[in-house]
Protein backbone atom coordinates (compact mmCIF):
# COMPACT_ATOMS: atom_id res chain seq x y z
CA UNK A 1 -20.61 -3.30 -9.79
CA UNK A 2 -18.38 -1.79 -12.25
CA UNK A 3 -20.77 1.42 -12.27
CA UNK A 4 -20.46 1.10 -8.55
CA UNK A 5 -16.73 1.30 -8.82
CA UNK A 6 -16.83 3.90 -10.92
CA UNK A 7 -18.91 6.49 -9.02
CA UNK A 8 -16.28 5.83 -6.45
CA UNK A 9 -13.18 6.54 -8.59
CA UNK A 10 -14.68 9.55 -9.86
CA UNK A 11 -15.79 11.17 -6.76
CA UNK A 12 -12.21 10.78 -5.11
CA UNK A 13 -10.45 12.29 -8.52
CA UNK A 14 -12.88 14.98 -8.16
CA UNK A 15 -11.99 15.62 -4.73
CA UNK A 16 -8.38 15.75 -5.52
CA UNK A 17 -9.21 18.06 -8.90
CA UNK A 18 -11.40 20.49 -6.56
CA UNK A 19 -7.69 20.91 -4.45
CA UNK A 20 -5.51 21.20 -7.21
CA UNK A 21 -7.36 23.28 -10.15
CA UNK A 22 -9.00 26.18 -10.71
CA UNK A 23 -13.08 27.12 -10.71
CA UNK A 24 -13.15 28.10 -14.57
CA UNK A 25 -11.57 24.64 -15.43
CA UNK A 26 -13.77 22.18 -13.06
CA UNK A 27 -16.73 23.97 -14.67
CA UNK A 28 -15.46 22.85 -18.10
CA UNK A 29 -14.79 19.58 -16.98
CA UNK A 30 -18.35 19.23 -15.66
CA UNK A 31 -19.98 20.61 -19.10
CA UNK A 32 -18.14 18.27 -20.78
CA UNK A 33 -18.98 15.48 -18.52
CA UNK A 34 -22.84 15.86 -18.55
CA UNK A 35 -22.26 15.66 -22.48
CA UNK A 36 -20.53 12.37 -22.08
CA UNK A 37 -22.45 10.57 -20.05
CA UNK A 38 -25.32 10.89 -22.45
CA UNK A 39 -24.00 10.16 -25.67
CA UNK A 40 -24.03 7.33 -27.71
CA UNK A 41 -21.02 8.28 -29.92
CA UNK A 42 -17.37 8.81 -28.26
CA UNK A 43 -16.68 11.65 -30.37
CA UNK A 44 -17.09 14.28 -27.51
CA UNK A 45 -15.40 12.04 -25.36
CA UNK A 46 -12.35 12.08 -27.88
CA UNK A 47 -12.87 16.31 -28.11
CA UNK A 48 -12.93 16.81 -24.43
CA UNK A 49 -9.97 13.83 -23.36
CA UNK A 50 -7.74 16.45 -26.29
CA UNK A 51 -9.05 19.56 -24.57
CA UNK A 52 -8.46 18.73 -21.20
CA UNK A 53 -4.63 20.03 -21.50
CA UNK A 54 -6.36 23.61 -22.28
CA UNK A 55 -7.28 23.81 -18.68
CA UNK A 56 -5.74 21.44 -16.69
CA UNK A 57 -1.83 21.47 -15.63
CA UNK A 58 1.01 19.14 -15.10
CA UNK A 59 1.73 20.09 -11.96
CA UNK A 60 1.69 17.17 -9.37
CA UNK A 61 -0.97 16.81 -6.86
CA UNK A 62 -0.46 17.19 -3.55
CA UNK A 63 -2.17 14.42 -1.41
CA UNK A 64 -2.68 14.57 2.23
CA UNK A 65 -2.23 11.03 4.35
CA UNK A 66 -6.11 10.92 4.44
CA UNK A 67 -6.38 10.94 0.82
CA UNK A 68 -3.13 8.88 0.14
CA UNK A 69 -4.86 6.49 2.40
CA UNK A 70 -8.21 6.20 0.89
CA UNK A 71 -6.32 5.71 -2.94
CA UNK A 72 -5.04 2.50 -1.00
CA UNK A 73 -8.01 1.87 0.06
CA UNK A 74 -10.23 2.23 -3.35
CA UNK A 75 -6.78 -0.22 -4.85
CA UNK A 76 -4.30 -1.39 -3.70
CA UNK A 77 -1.28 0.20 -4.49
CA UNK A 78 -2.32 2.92 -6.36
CA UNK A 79 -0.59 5.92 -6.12
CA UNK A 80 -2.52 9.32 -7.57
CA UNK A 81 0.67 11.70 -6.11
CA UNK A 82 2.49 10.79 -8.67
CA UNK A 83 -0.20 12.36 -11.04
CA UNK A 84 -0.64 15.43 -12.08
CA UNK A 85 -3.77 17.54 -12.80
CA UNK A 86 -4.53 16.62 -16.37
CA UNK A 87 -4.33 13.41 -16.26
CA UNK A 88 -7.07 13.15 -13.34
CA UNK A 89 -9.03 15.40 -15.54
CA UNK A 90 -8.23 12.87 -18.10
CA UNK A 91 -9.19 9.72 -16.56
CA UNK A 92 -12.54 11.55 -14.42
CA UNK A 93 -13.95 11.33 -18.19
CA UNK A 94 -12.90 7.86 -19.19
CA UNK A 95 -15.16 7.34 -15.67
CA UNK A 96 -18.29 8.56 -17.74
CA UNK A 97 -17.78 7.33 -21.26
CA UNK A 98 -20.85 5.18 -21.14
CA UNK A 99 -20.65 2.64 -23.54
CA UNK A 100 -21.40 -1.07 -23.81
CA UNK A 101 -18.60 -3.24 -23.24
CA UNK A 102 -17.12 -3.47 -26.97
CA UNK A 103 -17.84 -0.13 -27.58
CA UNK A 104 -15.94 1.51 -24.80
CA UNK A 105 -13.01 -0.98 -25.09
CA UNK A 106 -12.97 0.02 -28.79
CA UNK A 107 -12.65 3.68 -28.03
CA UNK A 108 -10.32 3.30 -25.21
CA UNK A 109 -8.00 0.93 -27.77
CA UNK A 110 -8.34 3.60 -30.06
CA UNK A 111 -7.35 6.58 -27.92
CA UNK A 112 -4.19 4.58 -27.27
CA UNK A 113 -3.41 4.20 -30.37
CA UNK A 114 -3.79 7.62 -31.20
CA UNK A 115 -3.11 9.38 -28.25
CA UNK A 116 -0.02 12.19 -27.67
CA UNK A 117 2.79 10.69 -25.38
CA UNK A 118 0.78 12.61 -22.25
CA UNK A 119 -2.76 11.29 -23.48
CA UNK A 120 -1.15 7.77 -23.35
CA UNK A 121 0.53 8.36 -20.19
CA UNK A 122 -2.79 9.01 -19.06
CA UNK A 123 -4.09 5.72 -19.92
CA UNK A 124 -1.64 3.44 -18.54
CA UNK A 125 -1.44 5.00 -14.76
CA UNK A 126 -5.10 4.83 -15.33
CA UNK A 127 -5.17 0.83 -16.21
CA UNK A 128 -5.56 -0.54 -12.11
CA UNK A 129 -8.86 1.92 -12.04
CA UNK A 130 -10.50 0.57 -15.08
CA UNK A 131 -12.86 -1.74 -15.93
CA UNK A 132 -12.30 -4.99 -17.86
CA UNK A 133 -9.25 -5.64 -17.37
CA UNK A 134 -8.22 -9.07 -18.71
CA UNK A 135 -9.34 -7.49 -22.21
CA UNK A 136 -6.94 -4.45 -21.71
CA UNK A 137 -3.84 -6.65 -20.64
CA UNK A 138 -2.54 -6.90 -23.90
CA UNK A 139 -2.70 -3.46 -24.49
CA UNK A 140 -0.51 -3.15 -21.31
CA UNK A 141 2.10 -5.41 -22.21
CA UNK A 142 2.36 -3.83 -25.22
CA UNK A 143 3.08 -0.35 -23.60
CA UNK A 144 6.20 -1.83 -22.12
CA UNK A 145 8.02 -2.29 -25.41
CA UNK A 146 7.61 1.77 -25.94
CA UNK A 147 11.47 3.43 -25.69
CA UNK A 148 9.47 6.41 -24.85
CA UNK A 149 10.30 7.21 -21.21
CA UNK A 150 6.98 9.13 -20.43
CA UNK A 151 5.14 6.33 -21.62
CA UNK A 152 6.69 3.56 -20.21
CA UNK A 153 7.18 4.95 -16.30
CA UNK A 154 3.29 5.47 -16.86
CA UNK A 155 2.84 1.34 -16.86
CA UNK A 156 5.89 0.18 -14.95
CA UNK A 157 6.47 2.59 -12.42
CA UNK A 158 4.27 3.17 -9.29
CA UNK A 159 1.26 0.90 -10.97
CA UNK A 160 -0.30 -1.81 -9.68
CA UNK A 161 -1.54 -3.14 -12.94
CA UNK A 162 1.38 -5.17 -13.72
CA UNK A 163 2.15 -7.07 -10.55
CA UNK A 164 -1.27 -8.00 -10.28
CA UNK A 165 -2.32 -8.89 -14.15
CA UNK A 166 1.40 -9.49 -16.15
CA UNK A 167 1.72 -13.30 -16.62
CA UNK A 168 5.79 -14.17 -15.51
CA UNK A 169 7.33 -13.75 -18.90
CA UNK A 170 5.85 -10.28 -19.50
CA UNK A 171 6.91 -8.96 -16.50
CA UNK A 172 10.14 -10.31 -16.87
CA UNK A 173 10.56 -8.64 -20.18
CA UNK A 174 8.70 -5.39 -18.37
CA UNK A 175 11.58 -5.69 -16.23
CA UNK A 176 14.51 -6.21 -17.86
CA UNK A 177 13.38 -3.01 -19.73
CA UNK A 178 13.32 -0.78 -16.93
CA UNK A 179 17.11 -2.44 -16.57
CA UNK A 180 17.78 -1.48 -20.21
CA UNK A 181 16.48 1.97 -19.58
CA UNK A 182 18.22 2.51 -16.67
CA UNK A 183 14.60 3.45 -15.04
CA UNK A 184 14.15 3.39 -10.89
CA UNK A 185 13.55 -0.36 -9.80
CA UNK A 186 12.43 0.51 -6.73
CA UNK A 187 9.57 1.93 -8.00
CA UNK A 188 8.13 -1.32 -9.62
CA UNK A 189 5.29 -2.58 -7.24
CA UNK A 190 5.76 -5.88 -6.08
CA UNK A 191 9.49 -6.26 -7.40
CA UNK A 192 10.46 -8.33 -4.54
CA UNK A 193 7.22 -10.34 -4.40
CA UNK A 194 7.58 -11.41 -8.21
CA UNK A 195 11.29 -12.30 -8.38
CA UNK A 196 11.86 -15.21 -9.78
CA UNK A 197 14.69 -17.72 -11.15
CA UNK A 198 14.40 -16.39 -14.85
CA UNK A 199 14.52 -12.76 -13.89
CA UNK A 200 17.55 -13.81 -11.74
CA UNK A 201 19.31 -15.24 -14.96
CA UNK A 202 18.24 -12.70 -16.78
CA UNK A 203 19.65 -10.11 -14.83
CA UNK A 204 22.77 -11.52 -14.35
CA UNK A 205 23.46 -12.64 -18.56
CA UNK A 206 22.65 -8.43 -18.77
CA UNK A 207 25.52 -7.76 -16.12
CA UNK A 208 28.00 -9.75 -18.24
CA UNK A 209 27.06 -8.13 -21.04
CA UNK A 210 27.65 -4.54 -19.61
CA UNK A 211 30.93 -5.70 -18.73
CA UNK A 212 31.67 -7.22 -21.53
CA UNK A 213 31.50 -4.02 -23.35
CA UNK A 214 33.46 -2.05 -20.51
CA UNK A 215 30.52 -0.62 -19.02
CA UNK A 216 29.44 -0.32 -15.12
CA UNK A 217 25.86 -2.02 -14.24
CA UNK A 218 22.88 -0.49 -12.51
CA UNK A 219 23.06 -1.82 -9.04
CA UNK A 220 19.90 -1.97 -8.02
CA UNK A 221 19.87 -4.77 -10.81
CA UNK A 222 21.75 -7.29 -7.88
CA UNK A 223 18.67 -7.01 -5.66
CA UNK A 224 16.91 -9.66 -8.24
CA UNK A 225 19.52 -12.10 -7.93
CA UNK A 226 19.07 -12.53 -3.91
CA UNK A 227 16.62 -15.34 -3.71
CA UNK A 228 18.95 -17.68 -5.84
CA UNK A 229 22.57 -17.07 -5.02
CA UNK A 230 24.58 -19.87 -6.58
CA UNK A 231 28.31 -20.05 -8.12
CA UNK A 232 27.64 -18.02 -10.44
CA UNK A 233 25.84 -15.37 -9.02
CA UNK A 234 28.17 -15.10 -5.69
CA UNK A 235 31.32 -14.66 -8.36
CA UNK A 236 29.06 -11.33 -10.02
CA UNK A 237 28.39 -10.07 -6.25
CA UNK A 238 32.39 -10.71 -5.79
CA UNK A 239 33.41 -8.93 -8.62
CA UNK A 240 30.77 -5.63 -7.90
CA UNK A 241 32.35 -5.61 -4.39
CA UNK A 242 35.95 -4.86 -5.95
CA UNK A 243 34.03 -2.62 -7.81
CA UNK A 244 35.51 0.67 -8.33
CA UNK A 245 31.92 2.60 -8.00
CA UNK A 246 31.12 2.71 -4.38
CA UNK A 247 26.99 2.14 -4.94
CA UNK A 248 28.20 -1.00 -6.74
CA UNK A 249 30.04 -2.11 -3.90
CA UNK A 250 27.06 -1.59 -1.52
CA UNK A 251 24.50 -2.63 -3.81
CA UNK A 252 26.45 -6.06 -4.35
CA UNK A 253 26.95 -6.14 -0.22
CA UNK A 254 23.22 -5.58 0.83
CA UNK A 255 22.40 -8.57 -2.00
CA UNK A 256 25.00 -10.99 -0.21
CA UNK A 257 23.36 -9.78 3.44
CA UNK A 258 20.13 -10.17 2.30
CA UNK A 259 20.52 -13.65 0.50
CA UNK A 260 21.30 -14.95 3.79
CA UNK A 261 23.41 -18.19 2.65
CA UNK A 262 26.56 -19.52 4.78
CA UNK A 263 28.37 -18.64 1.07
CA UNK A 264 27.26 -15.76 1.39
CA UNK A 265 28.05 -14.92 4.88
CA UNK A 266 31.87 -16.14 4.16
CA UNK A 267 32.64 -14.16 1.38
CA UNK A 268 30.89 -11.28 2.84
CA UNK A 269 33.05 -11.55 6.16
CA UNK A 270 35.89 -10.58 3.60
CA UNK A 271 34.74 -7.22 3.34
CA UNK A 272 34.35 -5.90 6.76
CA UNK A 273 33.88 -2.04 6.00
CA UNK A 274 31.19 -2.83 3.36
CA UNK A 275 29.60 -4.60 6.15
CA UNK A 276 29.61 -1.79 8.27
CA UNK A 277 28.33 0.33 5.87
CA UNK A 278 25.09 -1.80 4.86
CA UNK A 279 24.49 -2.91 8.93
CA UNK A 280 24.77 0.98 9.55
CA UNK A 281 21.20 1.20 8.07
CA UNK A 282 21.88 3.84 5.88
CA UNK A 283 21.43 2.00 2.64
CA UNK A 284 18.45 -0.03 1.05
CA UNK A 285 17.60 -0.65 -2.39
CA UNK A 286 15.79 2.87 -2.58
CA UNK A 287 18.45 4.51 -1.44
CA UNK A 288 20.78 2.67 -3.58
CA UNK A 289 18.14 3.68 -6.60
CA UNK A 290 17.94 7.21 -5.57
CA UNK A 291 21.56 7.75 -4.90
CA UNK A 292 22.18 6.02 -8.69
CA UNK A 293 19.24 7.98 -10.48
CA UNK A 294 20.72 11.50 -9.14
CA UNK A 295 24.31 10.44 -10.20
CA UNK A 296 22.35 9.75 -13.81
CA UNK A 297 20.68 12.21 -13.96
């Protein structure tokens, strides 16, 4: 099955390598792949995984809907446009590093370990396509306590990996990261699906803390809270719509509308042009993460 799988996985990279890079380097890639496939020793695996950068770029690939279609369709939620060419080229080899079970784990755990901040970015968008996957979840987890931006959008941003495989308290701490780092929430699959009362809390002891200090809060951060308004959290949402930072107002707005309690409803009803604003249609929480990532920026 898992040879299955992979056959799959590396035909549709190679599809998407054939659009996006040039004769000279697909050539390589295939030398080096025929090489692979053979040995018994990862050591040209290792050489060629370095050597890929030589001749493959990080330009982003440009899917069409067919092709963004079947990557849904080979996993869910995986998402090769925001890729680039190298690391394709990068994980079409890990597809033929033919090893037994401990032996390819132990290579893989080695490359991350040793890997440049693009060869490890490599290996975490890579993590919903590979094989045995319970064994690399703790190597997962453990590339969400990276500061390392590259490296940390790789496994919390637009991957599957972690909604489906992160047990509640490491994706809580995976999230509350992305908080810390100020990184998109709405790009974290399954945000909404995985809330939960802790992350809630969580979220809302950070707020305090950012205000505590005399700092503003990311306001996509009120869209964790929704599930499980309360006292305290309808006195945050309160004080963010009195805000004096407009996306904190309408962040804290879309939270009450969303929450759907009677509180809510009453203390929203206070507020009648934020009201507007959120039933105009023009915000959600992308927009709300966009709009706040460009002001960042």
């Amino acid at each position: 099955m898992i040879m299955k799988q992979n056959q799959e996985y590396s035909l549709f990279l190679l599809g998407l390598l054939e659009s996006s890079a040039e004769q000279k380097s697909l050539d390589w890639l295939e030398q080096k792949v025929s090489k692979i496939k053979d040995a018994s020793s990862p050591t040209g695996f290792f050489l060629a995984f370095s050597q890929a950068s030589r001749f493959f770029s990080k330009d982003p690939l440009k899917l069409s809907d067919a092709e963004k279609n079947k990557a849904e369709q080979i996993v869910e939620g995986f998402e090769p446009s925001h890729w680039n060419s190298l690391q394709t080229a990068r994980t079409y080899l890990l597809f033929h590093l033919n090893l037994e079970q401990e032996d390819w784990l132990k290579a893989v755990n080695q490359l991350f370990e040793t890997g440049d901040l693009y060869e490890q970015a490599a290996l975490y968008a890579a993590l919903p396509l590979l094989p045995f996957q319970n064994e690399l979840l703790p190597r997962a987890i453990d590339g969400c306590r990276t500061n390392m931006t590259l490296v940390f959008d790789a496994i919390a941003l637009n991957n599957p990996f972690p909604r489906k495989n992160f047990p509640e308290l490491n994706w809580n701490q995976m999230v509350l990261k992305a908080i810390f780092m100020q990184r998109p929430l709405y790009q974290i699959q399954g945000l909404e699906e995985r809330r939960n009362a802790a992350l809630a809390e969580i979220a809302s002891d950070f707020a305090h803390e950012r205000w505590a200090a005399g700092r503003n809060v990311m306001p996509e951060l009120w869209r964790l809270v929704v599930p499980f308004i309360n006292d305290r959290y309808l006195a945050d949402l309160e004080r963010t719509l009195n805000s004096d930072d407009q996306l904190e107002q309408i962040a804290g707005a879309l939270a009450l509308t969303e929450s759907n309690s009677e509180e809510s409803r009453t203390l929203l009803q206070a507020y009648p042009v934020l009201m507007e604003k959120v039933a105009s249609g023009k915000y959600d929480w992308e927009a709300i993460g966009r709009e706040f990532q460009e002001k960042s920026a």
